[in-house]
Protein backbone atom coordinates (compact mmCIF):
# COMPACT_ATOMS: atom_id res chain seq x y z
CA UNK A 1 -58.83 -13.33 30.53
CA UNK A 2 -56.56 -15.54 30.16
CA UNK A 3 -52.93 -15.82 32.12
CA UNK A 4 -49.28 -14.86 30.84
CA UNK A 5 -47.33 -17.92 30.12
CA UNK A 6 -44.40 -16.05 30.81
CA UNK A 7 -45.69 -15.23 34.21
CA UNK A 8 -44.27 -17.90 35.82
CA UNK A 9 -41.23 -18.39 34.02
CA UNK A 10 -38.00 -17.21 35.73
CA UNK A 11 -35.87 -14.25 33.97
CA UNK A 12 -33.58 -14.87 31.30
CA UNK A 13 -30.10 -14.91 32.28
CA UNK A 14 -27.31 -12.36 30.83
CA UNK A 15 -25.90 -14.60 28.90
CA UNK A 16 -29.08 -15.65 27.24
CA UNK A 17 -30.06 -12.23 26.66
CA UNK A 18 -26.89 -11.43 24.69
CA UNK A 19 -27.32 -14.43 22.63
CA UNK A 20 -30.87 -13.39 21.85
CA UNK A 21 -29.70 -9.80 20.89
CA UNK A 22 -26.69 -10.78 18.64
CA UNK A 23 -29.01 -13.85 16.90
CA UNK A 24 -31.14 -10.58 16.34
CA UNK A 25 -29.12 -8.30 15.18
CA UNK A 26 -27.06 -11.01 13.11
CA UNK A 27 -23.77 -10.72 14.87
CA UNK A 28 -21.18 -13.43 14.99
CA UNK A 29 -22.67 -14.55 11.73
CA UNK A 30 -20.65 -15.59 8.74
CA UNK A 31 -19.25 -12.01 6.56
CA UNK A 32 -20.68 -11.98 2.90
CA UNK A 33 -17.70 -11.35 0.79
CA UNK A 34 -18.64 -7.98 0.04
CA UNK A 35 -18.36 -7.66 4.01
CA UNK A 36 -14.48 -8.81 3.86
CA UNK A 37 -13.71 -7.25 1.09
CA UNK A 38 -14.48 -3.78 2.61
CA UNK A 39 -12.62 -4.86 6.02
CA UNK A 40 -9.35 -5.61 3.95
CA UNK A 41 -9.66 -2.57 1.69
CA UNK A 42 -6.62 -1.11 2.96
CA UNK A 43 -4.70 -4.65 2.52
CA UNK A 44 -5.90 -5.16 -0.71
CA UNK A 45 -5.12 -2.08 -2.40
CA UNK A 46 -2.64 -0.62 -0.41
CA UNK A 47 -2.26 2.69 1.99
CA UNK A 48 -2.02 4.71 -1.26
CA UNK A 49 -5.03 4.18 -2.77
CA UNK A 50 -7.35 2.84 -0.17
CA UNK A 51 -8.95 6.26 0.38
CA UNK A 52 -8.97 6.76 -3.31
CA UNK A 53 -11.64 4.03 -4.75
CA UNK A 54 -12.95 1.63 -2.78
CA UNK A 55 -15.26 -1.68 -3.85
CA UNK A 56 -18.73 -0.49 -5.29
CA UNK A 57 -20.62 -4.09 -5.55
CA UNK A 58 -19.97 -7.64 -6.37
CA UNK A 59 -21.77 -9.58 -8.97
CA UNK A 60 -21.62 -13.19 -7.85
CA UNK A 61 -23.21 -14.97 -10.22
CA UNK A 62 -20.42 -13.43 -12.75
CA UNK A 63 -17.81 -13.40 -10.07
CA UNK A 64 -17.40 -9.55 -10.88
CA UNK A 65 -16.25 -6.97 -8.33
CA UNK A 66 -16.84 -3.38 -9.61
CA UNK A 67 -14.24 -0.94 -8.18
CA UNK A 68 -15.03 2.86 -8.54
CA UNK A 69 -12.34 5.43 -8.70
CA UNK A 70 -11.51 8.90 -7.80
CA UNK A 71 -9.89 9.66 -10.63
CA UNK A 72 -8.05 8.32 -14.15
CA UNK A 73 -4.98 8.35 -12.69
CA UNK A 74 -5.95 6.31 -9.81
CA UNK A 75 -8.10 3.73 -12.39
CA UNK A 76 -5.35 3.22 -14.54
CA UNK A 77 -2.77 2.44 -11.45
CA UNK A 78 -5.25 0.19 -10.42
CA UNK A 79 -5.31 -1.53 -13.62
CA UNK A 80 -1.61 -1.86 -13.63
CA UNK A 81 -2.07 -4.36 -10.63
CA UNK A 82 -5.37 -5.37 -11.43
CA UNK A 83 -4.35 -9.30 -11.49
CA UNK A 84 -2.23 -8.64 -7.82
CA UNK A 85 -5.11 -7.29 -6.59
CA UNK A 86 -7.50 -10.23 -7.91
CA UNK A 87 -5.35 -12.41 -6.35
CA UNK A 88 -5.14 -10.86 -3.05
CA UNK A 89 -9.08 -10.69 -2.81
CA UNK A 90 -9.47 -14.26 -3.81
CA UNK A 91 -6.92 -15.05 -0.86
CA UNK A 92 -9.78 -13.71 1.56
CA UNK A 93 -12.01 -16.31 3.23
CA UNK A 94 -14.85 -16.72 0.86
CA UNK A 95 -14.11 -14.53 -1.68
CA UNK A 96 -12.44 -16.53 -4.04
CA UNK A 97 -15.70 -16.53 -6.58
CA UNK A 98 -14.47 -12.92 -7.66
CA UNK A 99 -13.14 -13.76 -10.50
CA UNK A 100 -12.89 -10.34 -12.63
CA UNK A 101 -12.54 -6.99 -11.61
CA UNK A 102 -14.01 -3.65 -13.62
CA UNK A 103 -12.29 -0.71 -12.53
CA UNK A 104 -13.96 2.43 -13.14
């Protein structure tokens, strides 16, 4: 039988264990812009509507972020400040491929 190499080895320290878990779990990694754009939902489209559609996906090779609606009302508000709200998401850190957005 043969030993444990780790038999011998002193115990990680806190601090090494944390960094272990969050490399693990992928925390404290960089957002994916479909990430941000979910965290500034609220920013980006306003009190009024943020509980009313919300981002569905994000086609980056095309640069296209699909926004589904509640409503017609609320899609063709949306569309009124469809190029505000462009430029507001291409202010977020990494998201400035989106370059269209298809309200429905």
């Amino acid at each position: 039988m043969a030993d444990d190499p780790k038999k011998g080895s002193l115990p990680l320290t806190m601090k090494e264990v944390v960094e272990l878990a969050w490399e693990n779990w992928g925390i404290d990694q960089t957002s994916s812009p479909e990430q941000v754009i979910s965290e500034n939902w609220q920013k980006i489209v306003g009190i009024k509507f943020a509980g009313k559609c919300a981002p569905e996906r994000l086609v980056e090779n095309t640069g296209t972020l699909f926004i589904k609606t509640a409503s017609g009302p609320v899609k063709q508000e949306l569309g009124f400040d469809k190029k505000k709200i462009l430029k507001r998401i291409q202010k977020l850190e990494g998201c400035g491929l989106v370059k269209e957005l298809k309200i429905s």
